[in-house]
N, C-alpha and C. Protein backbone atom coordinates (compact mmCIF):
# COMPACT_ATOMS: atom_id res chain seq x y z
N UNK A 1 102.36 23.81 152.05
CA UNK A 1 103.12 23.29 150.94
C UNK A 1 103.00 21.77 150.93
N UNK A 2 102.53 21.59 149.68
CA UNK A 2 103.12 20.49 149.75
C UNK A 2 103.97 19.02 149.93
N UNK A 3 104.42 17.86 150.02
CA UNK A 3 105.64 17.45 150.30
C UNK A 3 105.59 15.93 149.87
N UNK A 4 106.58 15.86 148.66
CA UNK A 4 106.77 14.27 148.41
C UNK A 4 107.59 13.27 148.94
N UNK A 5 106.83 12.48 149.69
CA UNK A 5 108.03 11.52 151.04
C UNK A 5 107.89 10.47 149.94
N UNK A 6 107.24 10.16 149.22
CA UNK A 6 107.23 8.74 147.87
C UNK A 6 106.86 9.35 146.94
N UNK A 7 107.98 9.20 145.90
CA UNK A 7 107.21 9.57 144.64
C UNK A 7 106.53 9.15 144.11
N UNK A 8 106.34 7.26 144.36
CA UNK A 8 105.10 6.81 143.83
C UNK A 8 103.73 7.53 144.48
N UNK A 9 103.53 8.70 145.13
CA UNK A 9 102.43 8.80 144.96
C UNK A 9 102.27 10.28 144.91
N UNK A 10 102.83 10.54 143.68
CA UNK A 10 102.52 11.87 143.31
C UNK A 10 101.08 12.24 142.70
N UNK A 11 100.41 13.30 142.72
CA UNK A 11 99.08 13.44 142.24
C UNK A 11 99.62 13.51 140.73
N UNK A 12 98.24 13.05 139.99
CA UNK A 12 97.89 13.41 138.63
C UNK A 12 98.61 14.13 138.06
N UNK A 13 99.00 14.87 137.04
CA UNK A 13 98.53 16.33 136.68
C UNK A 13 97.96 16.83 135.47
N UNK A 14 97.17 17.63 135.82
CA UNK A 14 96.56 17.50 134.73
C UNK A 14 96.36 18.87 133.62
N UNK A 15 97.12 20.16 134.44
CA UNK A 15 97.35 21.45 133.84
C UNK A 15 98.69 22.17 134.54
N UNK A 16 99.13 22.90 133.31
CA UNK A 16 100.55 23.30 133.35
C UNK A 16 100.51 24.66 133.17
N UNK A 17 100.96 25.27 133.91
CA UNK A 17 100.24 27.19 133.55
C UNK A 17 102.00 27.93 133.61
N UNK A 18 102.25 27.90 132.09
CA UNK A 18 103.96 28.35 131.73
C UNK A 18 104.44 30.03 131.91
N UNK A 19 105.04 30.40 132.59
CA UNK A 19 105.70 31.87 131.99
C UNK A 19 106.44 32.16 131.18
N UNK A 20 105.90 32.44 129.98
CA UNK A 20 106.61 32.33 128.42
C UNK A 20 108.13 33.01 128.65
N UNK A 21 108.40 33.98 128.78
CA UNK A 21 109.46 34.76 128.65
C UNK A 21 110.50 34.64 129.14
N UNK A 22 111.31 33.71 129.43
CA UNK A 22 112.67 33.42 130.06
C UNK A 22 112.73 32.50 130.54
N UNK A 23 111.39 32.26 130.49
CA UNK A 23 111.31 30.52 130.67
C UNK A 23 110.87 29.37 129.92
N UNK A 24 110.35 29.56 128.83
CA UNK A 24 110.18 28.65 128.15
C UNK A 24 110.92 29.24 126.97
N UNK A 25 111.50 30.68 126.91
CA UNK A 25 111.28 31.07 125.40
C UNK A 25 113.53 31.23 126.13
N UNK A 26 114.35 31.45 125.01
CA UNK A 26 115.38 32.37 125.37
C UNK A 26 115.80 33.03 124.06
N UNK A 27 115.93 34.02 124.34
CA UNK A 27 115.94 35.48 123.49
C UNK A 27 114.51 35.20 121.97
N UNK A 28 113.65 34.97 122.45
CA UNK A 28 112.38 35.36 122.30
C UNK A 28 112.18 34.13 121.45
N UNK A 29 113.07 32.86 121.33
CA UNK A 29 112.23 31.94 120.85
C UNK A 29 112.52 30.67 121.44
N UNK A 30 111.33 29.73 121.39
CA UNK A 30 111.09 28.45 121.80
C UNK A 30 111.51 27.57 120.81
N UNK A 31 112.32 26.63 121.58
CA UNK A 31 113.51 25.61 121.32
C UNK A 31 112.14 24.46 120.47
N UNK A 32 112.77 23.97 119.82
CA UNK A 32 111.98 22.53 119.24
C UNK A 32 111.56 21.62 120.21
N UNK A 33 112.84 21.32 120.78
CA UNK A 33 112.43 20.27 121.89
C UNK A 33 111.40 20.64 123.32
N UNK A 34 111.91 21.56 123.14
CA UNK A 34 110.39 22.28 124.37
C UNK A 34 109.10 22.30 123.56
N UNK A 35 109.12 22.58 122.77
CA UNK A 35 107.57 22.78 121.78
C UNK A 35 107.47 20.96 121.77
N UNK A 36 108.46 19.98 121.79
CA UNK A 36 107.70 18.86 121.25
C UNK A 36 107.10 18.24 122.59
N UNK A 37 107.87 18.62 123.73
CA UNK A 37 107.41 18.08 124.95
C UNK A 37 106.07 18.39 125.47
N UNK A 38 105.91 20.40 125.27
CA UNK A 38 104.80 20.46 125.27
C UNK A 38 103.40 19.92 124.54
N UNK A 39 103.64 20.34 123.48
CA UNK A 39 102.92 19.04 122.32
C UNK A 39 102.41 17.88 122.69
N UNK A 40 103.22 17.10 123.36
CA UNK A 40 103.19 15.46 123.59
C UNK A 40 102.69 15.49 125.01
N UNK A 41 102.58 16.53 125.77
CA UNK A 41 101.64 16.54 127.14
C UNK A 41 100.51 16.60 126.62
N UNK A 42 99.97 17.98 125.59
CA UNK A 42 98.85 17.94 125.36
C UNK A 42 98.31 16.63 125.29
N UNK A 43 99.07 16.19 124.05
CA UNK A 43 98.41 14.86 123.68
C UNK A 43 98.21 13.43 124.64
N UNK A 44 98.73 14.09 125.45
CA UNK A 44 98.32 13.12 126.86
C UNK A 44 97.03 13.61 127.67
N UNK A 45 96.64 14.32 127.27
CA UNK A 45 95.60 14.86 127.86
C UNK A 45 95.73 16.27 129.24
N UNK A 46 97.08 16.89 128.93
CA UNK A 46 97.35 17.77 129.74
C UNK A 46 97.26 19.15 129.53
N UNK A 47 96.66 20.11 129.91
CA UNK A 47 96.37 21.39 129.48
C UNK A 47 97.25 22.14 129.85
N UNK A 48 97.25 23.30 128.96
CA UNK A 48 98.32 24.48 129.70
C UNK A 48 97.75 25.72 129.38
N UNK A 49 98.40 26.49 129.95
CA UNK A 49 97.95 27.62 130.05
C UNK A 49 99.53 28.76 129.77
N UNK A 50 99.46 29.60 129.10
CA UNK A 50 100.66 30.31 128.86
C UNK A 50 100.44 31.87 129.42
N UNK A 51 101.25 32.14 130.13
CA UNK A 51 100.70 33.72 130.44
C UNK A 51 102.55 34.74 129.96
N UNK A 52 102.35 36.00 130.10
CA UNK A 52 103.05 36.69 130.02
C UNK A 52 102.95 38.26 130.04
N UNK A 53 103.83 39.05 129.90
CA UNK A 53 103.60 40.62 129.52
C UNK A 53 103.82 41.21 128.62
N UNK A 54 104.43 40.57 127.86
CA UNK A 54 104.23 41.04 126.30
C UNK A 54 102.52 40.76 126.03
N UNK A 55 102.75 41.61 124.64
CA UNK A 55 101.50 41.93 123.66
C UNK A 55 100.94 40.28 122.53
N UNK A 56 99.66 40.42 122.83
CA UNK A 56 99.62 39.25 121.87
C UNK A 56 100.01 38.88 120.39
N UNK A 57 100.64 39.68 119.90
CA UNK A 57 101.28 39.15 118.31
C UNK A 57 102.76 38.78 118.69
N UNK A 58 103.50 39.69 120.07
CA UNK A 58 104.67 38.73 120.67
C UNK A 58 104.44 37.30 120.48
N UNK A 59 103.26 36.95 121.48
CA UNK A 59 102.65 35.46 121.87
C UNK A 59 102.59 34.62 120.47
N UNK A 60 101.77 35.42 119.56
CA UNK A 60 101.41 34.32 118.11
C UNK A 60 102.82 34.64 117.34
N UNK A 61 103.77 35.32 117.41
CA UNK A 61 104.71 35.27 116.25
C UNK A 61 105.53 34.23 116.82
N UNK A 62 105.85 34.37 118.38
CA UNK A 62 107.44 33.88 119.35
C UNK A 62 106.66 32.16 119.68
N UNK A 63 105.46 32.29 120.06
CA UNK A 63 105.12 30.83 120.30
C UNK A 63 103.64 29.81 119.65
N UNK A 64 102.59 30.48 119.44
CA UNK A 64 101.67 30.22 119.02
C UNK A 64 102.20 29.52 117.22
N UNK A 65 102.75 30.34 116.71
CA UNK A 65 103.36 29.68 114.81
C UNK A 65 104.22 29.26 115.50
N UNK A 66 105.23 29.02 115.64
CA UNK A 66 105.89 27.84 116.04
C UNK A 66 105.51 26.51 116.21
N UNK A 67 104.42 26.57 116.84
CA UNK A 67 103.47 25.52 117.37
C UNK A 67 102.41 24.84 116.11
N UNK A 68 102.16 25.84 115.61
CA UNK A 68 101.48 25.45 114.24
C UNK A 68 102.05 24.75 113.18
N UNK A 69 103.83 24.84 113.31
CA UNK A 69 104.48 24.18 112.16
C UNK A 69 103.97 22.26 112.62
N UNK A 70 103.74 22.10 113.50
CA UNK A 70 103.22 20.54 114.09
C UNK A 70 102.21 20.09 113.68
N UNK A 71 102.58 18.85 113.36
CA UNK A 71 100.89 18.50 112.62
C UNK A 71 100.41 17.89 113.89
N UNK A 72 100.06 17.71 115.01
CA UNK A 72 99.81 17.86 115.72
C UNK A 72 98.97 18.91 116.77
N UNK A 73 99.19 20.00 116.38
CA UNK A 73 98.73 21.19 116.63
C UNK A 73 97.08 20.96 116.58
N UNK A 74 96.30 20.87 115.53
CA UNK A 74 94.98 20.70 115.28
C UNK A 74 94.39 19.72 116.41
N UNK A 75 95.44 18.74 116.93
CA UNK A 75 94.59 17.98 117.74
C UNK A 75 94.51 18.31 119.18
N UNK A 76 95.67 19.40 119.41
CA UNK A 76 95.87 19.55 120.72
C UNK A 76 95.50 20.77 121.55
N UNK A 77 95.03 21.50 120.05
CA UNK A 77 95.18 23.49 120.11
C UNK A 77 93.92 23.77 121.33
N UNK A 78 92.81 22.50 121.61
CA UNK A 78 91.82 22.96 122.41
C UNK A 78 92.59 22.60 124.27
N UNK A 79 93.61 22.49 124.18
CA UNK A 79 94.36 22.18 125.56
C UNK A 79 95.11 23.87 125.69
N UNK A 80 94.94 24.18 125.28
CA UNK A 80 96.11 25.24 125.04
C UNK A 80 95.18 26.65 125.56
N UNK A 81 96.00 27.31 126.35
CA UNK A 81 95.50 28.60 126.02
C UNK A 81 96.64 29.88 126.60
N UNK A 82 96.29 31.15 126.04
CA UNK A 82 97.34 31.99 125.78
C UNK A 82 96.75 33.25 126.56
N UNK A 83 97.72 34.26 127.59
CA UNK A 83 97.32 35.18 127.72
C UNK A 83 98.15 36.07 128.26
N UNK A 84 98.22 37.63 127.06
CA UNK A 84 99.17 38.35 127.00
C UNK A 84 98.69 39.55 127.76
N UNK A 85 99.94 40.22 128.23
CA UNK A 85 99.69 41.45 129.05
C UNK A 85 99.33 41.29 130.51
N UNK A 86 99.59 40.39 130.90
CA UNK A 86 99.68 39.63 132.23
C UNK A 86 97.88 39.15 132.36
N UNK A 87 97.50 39.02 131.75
CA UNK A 87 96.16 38.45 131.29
C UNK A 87 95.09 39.42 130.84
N UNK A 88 95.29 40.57 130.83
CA UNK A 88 94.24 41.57 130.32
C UNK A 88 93.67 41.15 128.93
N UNK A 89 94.46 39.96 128.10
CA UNK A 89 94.47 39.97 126.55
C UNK A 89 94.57 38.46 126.38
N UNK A 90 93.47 37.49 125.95
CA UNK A 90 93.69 36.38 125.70
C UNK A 90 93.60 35.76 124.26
N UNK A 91 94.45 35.36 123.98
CA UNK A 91 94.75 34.82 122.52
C UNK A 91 93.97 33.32 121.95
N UNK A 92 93.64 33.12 121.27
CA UNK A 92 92.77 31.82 120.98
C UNK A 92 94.80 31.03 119.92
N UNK A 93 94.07 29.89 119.55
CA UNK A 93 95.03 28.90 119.29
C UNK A 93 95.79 29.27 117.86
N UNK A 94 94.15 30.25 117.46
CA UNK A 94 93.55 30.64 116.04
C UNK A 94 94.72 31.56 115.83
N UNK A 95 94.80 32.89 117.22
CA UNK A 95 95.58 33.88 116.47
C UNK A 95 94.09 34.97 117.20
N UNK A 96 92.80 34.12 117.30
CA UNK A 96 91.82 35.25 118.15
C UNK A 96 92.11 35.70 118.83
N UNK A 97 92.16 37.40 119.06
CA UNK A 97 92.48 38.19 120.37
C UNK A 97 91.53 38.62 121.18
N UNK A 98 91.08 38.30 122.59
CA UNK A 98 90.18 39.12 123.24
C UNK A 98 90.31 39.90 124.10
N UNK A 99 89.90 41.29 124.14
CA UNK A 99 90.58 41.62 125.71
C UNK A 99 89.15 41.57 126.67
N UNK A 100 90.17 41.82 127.92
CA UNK A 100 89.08 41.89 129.26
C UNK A 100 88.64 42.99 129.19
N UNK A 101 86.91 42.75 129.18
CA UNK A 101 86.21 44.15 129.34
C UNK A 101 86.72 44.93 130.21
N UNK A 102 87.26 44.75 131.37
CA UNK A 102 87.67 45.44 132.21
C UNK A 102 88.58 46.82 131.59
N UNK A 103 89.79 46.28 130.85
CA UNK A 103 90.38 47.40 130.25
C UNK A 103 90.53 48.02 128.62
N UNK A 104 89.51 47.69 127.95
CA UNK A 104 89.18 47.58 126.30
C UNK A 104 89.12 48.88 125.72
N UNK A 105 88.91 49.72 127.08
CA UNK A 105 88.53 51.13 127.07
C UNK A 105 89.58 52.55 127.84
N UNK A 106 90.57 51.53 128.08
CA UNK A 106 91.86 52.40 129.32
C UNK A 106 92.73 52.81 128.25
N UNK A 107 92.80 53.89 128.73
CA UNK A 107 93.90 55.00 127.83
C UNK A 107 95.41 53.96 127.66
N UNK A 108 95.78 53.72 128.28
CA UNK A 108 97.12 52.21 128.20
C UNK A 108 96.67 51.25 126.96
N UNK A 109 95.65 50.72 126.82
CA UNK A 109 95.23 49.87 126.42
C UNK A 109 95.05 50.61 124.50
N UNK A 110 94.18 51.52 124.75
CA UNK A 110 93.78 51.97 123.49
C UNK A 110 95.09 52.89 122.99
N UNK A 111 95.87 52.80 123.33
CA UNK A 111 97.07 54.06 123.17
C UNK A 111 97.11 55.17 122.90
N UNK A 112 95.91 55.72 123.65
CA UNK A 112 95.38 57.17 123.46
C UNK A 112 97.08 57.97 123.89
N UNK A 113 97.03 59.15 122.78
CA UNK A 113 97.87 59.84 122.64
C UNK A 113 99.33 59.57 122.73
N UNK A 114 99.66 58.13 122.32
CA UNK A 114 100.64 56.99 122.54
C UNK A 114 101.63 56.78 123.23
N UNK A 115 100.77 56.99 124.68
CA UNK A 115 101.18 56.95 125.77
C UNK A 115 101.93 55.60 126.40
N UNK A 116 101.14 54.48 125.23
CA UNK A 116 101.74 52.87 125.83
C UNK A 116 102.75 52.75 124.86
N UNK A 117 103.07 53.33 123.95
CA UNK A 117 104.39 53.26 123.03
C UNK A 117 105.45 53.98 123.71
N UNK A 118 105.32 54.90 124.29
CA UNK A 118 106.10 55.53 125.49
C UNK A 118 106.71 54.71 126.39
N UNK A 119 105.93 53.96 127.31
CA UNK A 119 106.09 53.74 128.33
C UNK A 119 106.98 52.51 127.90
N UNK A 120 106.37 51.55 126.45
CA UNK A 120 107.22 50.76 126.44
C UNK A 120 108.88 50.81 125.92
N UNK A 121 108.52 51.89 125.09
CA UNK A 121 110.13 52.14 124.87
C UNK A 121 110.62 52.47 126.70
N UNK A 122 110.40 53.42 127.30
CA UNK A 122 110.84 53.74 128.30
C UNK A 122 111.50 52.66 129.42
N UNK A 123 110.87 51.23 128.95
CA UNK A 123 110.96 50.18 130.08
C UNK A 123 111.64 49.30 129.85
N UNK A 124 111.72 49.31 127.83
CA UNK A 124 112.50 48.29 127.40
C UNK A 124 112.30 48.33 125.68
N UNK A 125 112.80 48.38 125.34
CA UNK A 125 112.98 48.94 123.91
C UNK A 125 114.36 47.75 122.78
N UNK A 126 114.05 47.08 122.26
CA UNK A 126 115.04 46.46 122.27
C UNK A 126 115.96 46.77 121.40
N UNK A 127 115.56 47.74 120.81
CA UNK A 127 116.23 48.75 119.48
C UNK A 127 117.65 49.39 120.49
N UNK A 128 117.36 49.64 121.23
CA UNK A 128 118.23 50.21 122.45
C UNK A 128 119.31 49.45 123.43
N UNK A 129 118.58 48.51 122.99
CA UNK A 129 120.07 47.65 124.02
C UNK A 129 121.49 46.99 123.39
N UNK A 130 122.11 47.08 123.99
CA UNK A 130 123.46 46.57 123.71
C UNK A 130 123.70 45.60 125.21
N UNK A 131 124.91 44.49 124.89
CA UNK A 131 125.10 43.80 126.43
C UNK A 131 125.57 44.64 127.19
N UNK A 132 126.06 44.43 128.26
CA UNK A 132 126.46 44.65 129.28
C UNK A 132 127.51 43.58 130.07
N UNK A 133 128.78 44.12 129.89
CA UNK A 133 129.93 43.49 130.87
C UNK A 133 130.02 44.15 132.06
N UNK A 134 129.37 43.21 132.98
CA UNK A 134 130.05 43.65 134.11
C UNK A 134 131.44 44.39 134.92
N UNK A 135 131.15 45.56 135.56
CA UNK A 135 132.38 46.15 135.86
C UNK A 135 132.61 47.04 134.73
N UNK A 136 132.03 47.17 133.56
CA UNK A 136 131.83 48.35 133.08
C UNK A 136 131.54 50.08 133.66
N UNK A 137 132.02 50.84 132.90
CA UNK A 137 130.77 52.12 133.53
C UNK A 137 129.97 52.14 132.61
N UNK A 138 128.95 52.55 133.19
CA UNK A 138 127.27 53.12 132.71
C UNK A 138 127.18 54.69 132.39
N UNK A 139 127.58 54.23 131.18
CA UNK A 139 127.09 56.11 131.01
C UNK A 139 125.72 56.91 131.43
N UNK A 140 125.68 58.22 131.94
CA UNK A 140 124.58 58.63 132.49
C UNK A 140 123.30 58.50 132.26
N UNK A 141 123.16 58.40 130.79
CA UNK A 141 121.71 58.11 130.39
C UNK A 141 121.44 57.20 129.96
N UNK A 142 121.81 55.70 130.91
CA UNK A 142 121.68 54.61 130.60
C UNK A 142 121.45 53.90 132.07
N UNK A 143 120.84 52.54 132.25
CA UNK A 143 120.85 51.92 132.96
C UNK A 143 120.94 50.68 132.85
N UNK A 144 121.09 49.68 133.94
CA UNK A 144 121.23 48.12 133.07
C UNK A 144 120.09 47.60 133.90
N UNK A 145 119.10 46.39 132.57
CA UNK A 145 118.18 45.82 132.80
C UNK A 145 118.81 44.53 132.39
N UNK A 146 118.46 42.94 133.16
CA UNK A 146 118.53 41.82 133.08
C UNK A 146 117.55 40.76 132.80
N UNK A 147 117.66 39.96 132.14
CA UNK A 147 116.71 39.39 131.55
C UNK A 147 117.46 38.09 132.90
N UNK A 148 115.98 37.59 131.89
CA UNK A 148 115.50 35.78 132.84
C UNK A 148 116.58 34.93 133.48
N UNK A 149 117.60 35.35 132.38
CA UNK A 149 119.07 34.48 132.62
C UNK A 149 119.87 34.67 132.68
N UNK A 150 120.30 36.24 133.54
CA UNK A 150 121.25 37.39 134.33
C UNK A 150 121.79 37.80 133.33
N UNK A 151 121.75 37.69 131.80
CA UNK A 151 122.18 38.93 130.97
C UNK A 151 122.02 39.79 131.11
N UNK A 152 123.08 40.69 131.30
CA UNK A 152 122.82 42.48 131.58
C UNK A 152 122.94 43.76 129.93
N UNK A 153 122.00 44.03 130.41
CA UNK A 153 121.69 45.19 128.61
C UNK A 153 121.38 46.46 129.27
N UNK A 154 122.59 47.27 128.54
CA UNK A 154 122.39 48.62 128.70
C UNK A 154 121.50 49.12 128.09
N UNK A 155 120.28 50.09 128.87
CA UNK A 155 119.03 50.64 127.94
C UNK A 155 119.16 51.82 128.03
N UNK A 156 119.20 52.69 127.20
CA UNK A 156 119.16 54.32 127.47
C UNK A 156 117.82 54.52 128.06
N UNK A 157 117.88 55.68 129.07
CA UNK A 157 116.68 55.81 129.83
C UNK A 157 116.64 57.70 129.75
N UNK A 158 115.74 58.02 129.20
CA UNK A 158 115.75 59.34 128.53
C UNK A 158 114.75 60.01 129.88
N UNK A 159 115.38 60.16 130.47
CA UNK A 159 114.61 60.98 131.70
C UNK A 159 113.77 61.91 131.61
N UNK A 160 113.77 62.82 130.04
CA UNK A 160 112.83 64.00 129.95
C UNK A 160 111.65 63.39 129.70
N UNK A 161 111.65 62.31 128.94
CA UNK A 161 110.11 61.47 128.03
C UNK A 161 109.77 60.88 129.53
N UNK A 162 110.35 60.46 130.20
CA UNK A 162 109.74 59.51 131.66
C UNK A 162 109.08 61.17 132.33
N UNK A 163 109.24 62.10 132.47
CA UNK A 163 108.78 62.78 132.85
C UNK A 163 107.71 63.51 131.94
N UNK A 164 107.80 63.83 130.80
CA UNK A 164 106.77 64.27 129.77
C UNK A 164 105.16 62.82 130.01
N UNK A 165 105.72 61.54 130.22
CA UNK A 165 105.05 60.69 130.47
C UNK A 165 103.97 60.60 131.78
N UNK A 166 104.56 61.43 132.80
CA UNK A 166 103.86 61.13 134.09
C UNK A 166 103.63 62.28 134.12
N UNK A 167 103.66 63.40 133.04
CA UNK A 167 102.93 64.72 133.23
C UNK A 167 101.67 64.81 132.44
N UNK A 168 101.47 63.68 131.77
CA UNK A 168 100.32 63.39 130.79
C UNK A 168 98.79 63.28 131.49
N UNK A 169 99.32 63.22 132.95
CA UNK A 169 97.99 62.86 133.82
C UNK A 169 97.89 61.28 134.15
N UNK A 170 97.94 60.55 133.29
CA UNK A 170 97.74 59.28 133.48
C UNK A 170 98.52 58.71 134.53
């Protein structure tokens, strides 16, 4: 590890690699003033890199247009880069989507027999949540999931589809 005994002599920096989702974003959108800071690194000559697990039209609706309302944007968009699905899926500045050959062809990926619409309702669905007060009860076919910043949301968790799911073979 590292260790700064003077801050005058901190290194450079010269790339910033963000985890969109609870950390730059809260409840799925990015603040102005975070978009202008980022912005104004670019334009210092600092690159970033954005990763996450959401799907790439998450990425271009929640942060990529946002970013575009800047006139700024055009000068900075080649510092930038985006990649959804924990990187299987990389987004251009444009809104271009590419995926990794690696999985272009995986039943998850292509949503053969819509098995990844499954899984995502199953994991997190946001049609489905309501908060969660602590010290509540949890009714049976529910569980609580927490986001980035210990909000607790009750998700119904339909136990027959989680099992119809892992009987699919996959």
């Amino acid at each position: 590890m590292y260790r700064i005994n003077h801050p005058t002599m901190l290194r450079p920096v010269s790339h910033i690699i963000w985890d969109i989702d609870g950390t730059i974003t809260e409840r799925d959108q990015v603040s102005v003033e975070v978009l202008i800071k980022i912005l104004r690194l670019a334009q210092s000559g600092i690159y970033h890199s954005f990763i996450t697990g959401h799907d790439a039209d998450w990425i271009i609706k929640y942060v990529i247009n946002p970013m575009r309302n800047f006139d700024c944007f055009a000068d900075v968009k080649g510092k930038l880069s985006f990649d959804a699905e924990v990187g299987c899926m990389t987004i251009g500045p444009t809104g271009r989507k590419t995926v990794a050959p690696e999985v272009e062809n995986h039943p998850l990926y292509t949503n053969e027999r819509g098995i990844r619409d499954t899984l995502r309702e199953l994991a997190y669905d946001p049609n489905n949540l309501t908060t969660y007060q602590t010290g509540n009860p949890i009714p049976p076919s529910y569980r609580v999931i927490y986001d980035a910043n210990g909000v607790g949301y009750q998700n119904i968790c339909n136990r027959r589809q989680c099992l119809e799911v892992w009987q699919t073979g996959y």
